[in-house]
N, C-alpha and C. Protein backbone atom coordinates (compact mmCIF):
# COMPACT_ATOMS: atom_id res chain seq x y z
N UNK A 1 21.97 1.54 20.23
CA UNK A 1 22.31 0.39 21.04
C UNK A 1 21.58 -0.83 20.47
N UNK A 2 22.64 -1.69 20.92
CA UNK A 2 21.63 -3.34 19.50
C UNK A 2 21.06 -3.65 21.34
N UNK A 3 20.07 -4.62 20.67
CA UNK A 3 19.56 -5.65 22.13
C UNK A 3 19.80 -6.50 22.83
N UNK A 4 21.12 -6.70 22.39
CA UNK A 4 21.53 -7.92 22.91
C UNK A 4 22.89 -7.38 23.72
N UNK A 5 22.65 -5.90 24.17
CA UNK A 5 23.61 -5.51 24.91
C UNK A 5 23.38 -5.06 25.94
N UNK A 6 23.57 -5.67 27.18
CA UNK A 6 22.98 -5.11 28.95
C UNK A 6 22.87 -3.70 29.07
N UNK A 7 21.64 -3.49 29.49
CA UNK A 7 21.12 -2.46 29.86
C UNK A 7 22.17 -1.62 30.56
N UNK A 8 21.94 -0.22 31.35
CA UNK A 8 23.00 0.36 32.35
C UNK A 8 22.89 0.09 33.43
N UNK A 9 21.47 -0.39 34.15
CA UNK A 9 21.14 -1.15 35.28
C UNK A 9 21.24 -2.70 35.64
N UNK A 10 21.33 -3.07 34.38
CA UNK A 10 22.07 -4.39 34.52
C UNK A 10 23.47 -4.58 34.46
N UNK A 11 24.35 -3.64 33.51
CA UNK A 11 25.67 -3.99 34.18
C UNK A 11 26.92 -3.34 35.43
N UNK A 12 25.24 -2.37 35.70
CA UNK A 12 25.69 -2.09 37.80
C UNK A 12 25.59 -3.03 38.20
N UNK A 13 24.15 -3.79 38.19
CA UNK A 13 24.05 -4.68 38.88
C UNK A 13 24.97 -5.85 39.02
N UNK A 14 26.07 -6.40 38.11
CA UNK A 14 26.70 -7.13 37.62
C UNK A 14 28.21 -6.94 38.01
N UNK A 15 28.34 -5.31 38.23
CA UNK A 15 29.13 -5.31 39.13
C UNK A 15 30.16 -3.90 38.39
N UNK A 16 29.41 -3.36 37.51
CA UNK A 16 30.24 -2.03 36.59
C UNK A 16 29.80 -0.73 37.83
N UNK A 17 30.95 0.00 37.37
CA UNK A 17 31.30 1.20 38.13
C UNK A 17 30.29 2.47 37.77
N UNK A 18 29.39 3.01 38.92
CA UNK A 18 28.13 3.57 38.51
C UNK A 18 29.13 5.33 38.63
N UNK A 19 29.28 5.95 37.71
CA UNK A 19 30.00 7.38 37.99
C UNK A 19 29.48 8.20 37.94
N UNK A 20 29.13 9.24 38.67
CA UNK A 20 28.58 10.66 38.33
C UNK A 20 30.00 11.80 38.28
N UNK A 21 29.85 12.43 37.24
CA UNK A 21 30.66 13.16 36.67
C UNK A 21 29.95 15.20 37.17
N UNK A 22 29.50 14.63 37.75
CA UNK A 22 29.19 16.09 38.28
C UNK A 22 29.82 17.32 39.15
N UNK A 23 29.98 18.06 39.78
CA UNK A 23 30.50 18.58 40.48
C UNK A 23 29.79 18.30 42.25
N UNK A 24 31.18 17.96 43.16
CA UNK A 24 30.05 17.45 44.87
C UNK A 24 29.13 18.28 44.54
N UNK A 25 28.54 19.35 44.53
CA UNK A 25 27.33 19.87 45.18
C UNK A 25 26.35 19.68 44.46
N UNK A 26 26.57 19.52 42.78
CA UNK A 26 25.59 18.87 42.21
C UNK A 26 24.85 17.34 43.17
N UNK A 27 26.17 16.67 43.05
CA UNK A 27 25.81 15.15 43.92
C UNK A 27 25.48 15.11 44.84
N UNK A 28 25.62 16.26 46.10
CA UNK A 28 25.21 16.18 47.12
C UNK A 28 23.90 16.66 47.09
N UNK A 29 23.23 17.17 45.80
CA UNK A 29 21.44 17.77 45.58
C UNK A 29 20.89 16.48 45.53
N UNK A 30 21.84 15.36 45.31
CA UNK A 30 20.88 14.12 44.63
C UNK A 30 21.60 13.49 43.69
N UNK A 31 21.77 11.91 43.83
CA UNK A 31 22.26 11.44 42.92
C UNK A 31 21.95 10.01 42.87
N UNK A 32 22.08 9.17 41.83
CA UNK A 32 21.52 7.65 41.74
C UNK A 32 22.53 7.06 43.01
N UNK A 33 21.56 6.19 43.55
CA UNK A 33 22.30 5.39 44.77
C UNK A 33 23.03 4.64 43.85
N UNK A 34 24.37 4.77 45.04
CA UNK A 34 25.28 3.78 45.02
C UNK A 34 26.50 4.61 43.79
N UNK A 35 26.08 5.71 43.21
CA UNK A 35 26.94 6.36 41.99
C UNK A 35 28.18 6.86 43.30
N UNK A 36 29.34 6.49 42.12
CA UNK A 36 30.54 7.44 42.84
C UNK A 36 30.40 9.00 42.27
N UNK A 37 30.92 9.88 43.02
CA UNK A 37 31.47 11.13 42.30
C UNK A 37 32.85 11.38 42.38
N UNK A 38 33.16 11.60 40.91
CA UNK A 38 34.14 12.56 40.60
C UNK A 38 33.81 13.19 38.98
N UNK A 39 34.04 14.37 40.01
CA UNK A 39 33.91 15.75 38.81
C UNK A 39 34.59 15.29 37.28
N UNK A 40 34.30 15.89 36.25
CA UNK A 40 34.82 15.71 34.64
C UNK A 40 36.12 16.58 34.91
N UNK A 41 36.02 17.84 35.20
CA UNK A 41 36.90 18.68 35.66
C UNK A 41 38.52 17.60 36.30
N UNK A 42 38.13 16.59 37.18
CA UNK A 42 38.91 16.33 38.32
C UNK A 42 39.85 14.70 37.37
N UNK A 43 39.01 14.45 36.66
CA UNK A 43 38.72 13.08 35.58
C UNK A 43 40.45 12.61 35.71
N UNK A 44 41.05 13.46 34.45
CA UNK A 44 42.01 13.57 34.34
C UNK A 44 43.38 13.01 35.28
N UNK A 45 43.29 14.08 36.65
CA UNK A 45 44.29 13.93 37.65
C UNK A 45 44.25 12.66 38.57
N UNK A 46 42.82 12.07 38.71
CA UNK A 46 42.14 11.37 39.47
C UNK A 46 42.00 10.07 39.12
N UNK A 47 42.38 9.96 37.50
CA UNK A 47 42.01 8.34 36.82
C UNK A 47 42.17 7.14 37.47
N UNK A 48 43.68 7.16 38.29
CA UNK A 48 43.77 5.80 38.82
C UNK A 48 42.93 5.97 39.99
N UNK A 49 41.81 6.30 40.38
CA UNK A 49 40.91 5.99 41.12
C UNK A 49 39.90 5.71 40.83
N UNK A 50 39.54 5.26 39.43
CA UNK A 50 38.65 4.65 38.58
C UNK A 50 38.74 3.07 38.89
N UNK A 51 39.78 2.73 38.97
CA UNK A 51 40.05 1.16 39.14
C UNK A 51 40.42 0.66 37.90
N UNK A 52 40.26 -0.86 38.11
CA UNK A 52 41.29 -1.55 37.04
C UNK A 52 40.11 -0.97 35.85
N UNK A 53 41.09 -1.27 34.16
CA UNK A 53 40.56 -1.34 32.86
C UNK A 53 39.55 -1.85 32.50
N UNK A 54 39.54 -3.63 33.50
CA UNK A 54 38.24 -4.17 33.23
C UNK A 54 37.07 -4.23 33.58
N UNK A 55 36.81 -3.34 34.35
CA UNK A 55 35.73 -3.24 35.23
C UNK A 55 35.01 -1.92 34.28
N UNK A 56 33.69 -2.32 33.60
CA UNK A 56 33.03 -1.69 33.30
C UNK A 56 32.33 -0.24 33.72
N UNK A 57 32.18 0.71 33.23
CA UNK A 57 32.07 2.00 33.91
C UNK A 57 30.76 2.28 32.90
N UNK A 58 29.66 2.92 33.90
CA UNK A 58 28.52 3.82 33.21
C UNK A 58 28.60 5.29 34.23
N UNK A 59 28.30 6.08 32.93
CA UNK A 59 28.60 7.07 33.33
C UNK A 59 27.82 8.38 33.65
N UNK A 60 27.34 9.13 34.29
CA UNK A 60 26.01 10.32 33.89
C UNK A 60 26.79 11.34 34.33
N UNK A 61 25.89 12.43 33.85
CA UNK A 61 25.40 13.56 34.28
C UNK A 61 24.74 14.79 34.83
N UNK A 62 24.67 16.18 34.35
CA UNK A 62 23.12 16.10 34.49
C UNK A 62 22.11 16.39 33.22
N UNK A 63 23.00 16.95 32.00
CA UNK A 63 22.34 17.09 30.49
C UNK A 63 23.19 15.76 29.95
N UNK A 64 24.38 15.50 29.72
CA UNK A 64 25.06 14.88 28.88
C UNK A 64 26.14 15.38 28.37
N UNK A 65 26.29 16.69 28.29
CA UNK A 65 28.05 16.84 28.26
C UNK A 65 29.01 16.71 28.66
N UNK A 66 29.01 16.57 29.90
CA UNK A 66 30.21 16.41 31.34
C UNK A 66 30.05 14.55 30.59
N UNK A 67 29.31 13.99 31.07
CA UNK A 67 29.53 12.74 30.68
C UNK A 67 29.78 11.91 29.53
N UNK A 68 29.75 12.98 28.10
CA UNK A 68 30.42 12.35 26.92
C UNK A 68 31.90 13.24 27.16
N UNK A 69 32.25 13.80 27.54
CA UNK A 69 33.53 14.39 27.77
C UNK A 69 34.35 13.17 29.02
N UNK A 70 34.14 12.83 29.49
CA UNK A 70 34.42 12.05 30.39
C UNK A 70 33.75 10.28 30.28
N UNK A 71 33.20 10.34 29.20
CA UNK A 71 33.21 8.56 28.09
C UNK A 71 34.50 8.54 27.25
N UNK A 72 34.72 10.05 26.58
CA UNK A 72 35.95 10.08 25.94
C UNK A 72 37.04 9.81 26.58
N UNK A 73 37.47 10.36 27.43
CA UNK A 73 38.85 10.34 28.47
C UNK A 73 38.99 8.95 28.96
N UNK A 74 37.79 8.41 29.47
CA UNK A 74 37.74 6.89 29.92
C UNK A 74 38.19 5.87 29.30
N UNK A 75 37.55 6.09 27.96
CA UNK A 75 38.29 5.21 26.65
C UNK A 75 39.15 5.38 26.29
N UNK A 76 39.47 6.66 26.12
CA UNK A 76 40.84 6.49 25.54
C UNK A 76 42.32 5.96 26.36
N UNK A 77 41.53 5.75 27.76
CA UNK A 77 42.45 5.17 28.91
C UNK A 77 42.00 3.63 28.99
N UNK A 78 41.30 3.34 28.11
CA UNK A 78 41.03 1.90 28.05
C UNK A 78 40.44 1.21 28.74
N UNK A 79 38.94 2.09 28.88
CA UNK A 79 37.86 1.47 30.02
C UNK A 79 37.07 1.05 28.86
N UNK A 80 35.84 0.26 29.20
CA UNK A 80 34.42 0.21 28.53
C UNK A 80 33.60 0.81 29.15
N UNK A 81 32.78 1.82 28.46
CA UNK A 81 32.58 3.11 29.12
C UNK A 81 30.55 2.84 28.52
N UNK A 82 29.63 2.84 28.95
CA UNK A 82 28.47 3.30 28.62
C UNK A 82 28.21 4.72 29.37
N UNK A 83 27.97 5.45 28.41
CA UNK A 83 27.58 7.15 28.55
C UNK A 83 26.21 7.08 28.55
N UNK A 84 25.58 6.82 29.34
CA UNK A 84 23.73 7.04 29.52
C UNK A 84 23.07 8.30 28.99
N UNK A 85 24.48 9.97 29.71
CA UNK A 85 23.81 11.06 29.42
C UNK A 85 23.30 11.65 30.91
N UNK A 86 22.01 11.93 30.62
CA UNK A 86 21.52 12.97 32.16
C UNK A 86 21.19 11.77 33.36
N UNK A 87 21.23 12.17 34.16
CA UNK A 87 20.92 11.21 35.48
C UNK A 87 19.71 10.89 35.41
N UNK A 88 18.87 11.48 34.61
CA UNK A 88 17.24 11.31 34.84
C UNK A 88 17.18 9.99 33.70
N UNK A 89 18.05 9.86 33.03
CA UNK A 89 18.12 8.64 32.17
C UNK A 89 17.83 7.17 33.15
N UNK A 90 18.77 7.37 34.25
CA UNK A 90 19.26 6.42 35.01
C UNK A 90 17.45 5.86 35.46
């Protein structure tokens, strides 16, 4: 990442879409306030409930695979996607 590119807490704050890609019961153990859930699993069927293209999306997990699997799918549907990785990143 260069430096002159907003943090993941700055472009929540700004108004990008905070996602947890986990499964509910993962999210319901705990999850960054204010994160939506929907499962990687669910990604797919569920997209247009992501919202519009331009609205920035960061994305977690809880290692980082669910959420580079679901940076991929995002983009290639034509979001701007920051993949943080594990929630403990956040």
């Amino acid at each position: 990442m260069t430096q002159n590119k907003p943090q993941h807490r700055e472009l929540v704050a700004q108004g990008a879409l905070l996602l947890d890609v986990r499964t509910p019961a993962e999210y319901h153990e705990g999850h960054v306030p204010h994160a939506r859930n929907l499962p990687v699993q669910e990604l797919p069927a569920r997209l247009h409930e992501v919202g519009p293209t331009h609205r920035p999306i960061v994305v977690y997990c809880r290692s980082g695979g669910r959420s580079a699997q679901a940076a991929q799918m995002l983009a290639r549907a034509g979001y701007q996607v920051r993949d943080i990785g594990p929630m403990s990143a956040w």
